[in-house]
Each structure stands twice: as structure tokens, then as C-alpha cells.
C-alpha atoms as a PDB file:
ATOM      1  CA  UNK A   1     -50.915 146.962-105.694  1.00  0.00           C
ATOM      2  CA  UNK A   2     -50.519 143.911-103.298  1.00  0.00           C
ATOM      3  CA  UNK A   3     -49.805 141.781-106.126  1.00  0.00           C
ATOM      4  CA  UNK A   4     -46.647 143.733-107.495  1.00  0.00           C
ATOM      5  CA  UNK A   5     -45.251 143.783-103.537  1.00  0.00           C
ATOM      6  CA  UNK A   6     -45.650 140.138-103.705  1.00  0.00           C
ATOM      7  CA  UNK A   7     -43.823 139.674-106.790  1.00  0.00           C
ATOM      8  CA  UNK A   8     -40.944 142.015-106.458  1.00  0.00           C
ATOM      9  CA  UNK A   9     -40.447 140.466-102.737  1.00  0.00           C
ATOM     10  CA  UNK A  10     -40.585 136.981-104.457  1.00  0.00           C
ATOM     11  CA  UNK A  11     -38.230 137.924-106.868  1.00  0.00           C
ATOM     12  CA  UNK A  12     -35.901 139.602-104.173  1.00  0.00           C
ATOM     13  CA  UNK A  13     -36.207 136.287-102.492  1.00  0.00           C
ATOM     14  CA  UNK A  14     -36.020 134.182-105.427  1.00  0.00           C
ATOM     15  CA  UNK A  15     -32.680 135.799-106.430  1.00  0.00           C
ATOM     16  CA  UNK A  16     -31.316 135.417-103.105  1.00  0.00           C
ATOM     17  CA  UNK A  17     -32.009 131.628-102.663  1.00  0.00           C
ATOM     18  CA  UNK A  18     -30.449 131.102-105.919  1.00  0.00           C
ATOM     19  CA  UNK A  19     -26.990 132.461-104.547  1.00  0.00           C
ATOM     20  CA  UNK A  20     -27.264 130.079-101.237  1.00  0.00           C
ATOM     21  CA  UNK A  21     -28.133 126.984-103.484  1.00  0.00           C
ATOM     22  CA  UNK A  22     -25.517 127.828-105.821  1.00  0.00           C
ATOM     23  CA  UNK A  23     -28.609 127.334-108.724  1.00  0.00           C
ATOM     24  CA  UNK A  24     -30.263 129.366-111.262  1.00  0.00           C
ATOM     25  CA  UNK A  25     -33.105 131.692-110.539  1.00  0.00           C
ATOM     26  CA  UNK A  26     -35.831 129.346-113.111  1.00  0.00           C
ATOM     27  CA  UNK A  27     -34.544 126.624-111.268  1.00  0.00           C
ATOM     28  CA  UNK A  28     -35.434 127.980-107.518  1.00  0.00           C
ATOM     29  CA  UNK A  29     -38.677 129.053-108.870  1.00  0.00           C
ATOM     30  CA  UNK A  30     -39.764 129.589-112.693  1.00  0.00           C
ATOM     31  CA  UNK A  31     -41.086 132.627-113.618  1.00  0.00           C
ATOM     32  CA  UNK A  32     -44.782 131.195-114.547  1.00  0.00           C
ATOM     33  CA  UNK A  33     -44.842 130.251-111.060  1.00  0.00           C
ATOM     34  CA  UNK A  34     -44.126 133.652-109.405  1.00  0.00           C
ATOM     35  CA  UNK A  35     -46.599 135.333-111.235  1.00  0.00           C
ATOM     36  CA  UNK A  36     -49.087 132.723-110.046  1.00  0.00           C
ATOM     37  CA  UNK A  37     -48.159 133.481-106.645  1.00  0.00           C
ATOM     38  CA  UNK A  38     -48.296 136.979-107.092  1.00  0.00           C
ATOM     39  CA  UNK A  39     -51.761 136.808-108.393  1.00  0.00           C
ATOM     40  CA  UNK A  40     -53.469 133.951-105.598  1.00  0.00           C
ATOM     41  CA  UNK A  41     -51.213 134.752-102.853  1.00  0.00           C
ATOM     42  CA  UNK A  42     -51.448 131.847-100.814  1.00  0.00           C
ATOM     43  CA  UNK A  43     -51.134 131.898 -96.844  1.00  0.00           C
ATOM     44  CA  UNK A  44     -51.147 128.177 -96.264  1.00  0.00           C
ATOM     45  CA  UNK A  45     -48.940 124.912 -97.056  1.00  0.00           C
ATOM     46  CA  UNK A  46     -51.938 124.310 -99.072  1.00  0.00           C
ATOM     47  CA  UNK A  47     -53.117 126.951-101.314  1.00  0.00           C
ATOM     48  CA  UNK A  48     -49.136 127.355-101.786  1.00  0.00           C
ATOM     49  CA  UNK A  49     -49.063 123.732-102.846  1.00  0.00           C
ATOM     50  CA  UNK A  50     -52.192 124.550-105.371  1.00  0.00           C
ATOM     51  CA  UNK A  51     -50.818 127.438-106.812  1.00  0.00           C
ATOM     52  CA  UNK A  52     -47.408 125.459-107.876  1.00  0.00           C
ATOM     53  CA  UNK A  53     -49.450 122.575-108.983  1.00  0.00           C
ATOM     54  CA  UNK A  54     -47.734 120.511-111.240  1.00  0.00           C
ATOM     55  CA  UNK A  55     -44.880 122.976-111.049  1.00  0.00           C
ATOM     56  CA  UNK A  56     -43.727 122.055-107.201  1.00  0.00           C
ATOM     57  CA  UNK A  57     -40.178 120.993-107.498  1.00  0.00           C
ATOM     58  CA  UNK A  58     -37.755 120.313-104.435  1.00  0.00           C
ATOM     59  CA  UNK A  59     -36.313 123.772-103.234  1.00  0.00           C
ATOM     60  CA  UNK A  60     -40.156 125.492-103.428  1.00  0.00           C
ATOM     61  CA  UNK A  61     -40.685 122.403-100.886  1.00  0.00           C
ATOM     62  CA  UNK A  62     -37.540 123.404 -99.075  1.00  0.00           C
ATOM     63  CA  UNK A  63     -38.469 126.875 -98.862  1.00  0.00           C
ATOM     64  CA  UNK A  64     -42.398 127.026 -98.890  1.00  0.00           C
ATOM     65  CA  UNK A  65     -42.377 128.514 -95.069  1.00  0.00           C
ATOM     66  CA  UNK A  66     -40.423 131.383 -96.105  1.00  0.00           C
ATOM     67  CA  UNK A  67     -42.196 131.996 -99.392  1.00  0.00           C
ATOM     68  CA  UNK A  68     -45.773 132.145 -97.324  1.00  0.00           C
ATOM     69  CA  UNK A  69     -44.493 134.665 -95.271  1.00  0.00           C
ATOM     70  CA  UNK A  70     -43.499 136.437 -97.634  1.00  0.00           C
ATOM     71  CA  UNK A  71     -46.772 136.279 -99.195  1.00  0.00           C
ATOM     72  CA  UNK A  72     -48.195 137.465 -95.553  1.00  0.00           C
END
């Protein structure tokens, strides 16, 4: 149940950092990457930084505060 909170706040969130950047929505944060999220939940710079892995791009880096707490 925590898992689907996570994910529809991350897509809330997702949506709404794509209007301020003027970007698309894959481009804040791809979709593969939400769902990991969703499922590991991570409450640290770290296990946020493990759970993008290979996937971190610049605006996750920009916004990885606000994505924890969402996560919290």
C-alpha cells in the first residue's frame, strides 16, 4: 500500500517538475526509475543514489531532497 502512495506522489511530483523545467516527464525522471523508487523507497542521499544507479541524470540530482521526502 506504501508503495502505490510513493508512486502516485512521485508521479504528482514528477509531473509538476516537468512544468517548472519546461522538460518532459521521462526526462525529469523515467518511468523504470519511479517504479524502482516506489518499490526500495529510499530515505537517504544514498540509497536514493543506489536506486537510480546508472539512471541518475542531472534534475534527479537537482531535486533528490525533495524526492526523499517525498519518499518519507
Amino acid at each position: 500500500m506504501a508503495q502505490t502512495s510513493v508512486l502516485k506522489a512521485l508521479i504528482k511530483w514528477r509531473d509538476f517538475a516537468a512544468r517548472v523545467e519546461d522538460e518532459s516527464n521521462h526526462y525529469i525522471m523515467p518511468n523504470h526509475v519511479m517504479f524502482q523508487m516506489a518499490s526500495i523507497m529510499p530515505v537517504t542521499r544514498g540509497e536514493f543514489r543506489d536506486s537510480c544507479r546508472s539512471n541518475f541524470n542531472s534534475m534527479m540530482l537537482k531535486y533528490q531532497d525533495d524526492i526523499i521526502m517525498l519518499v518519507k
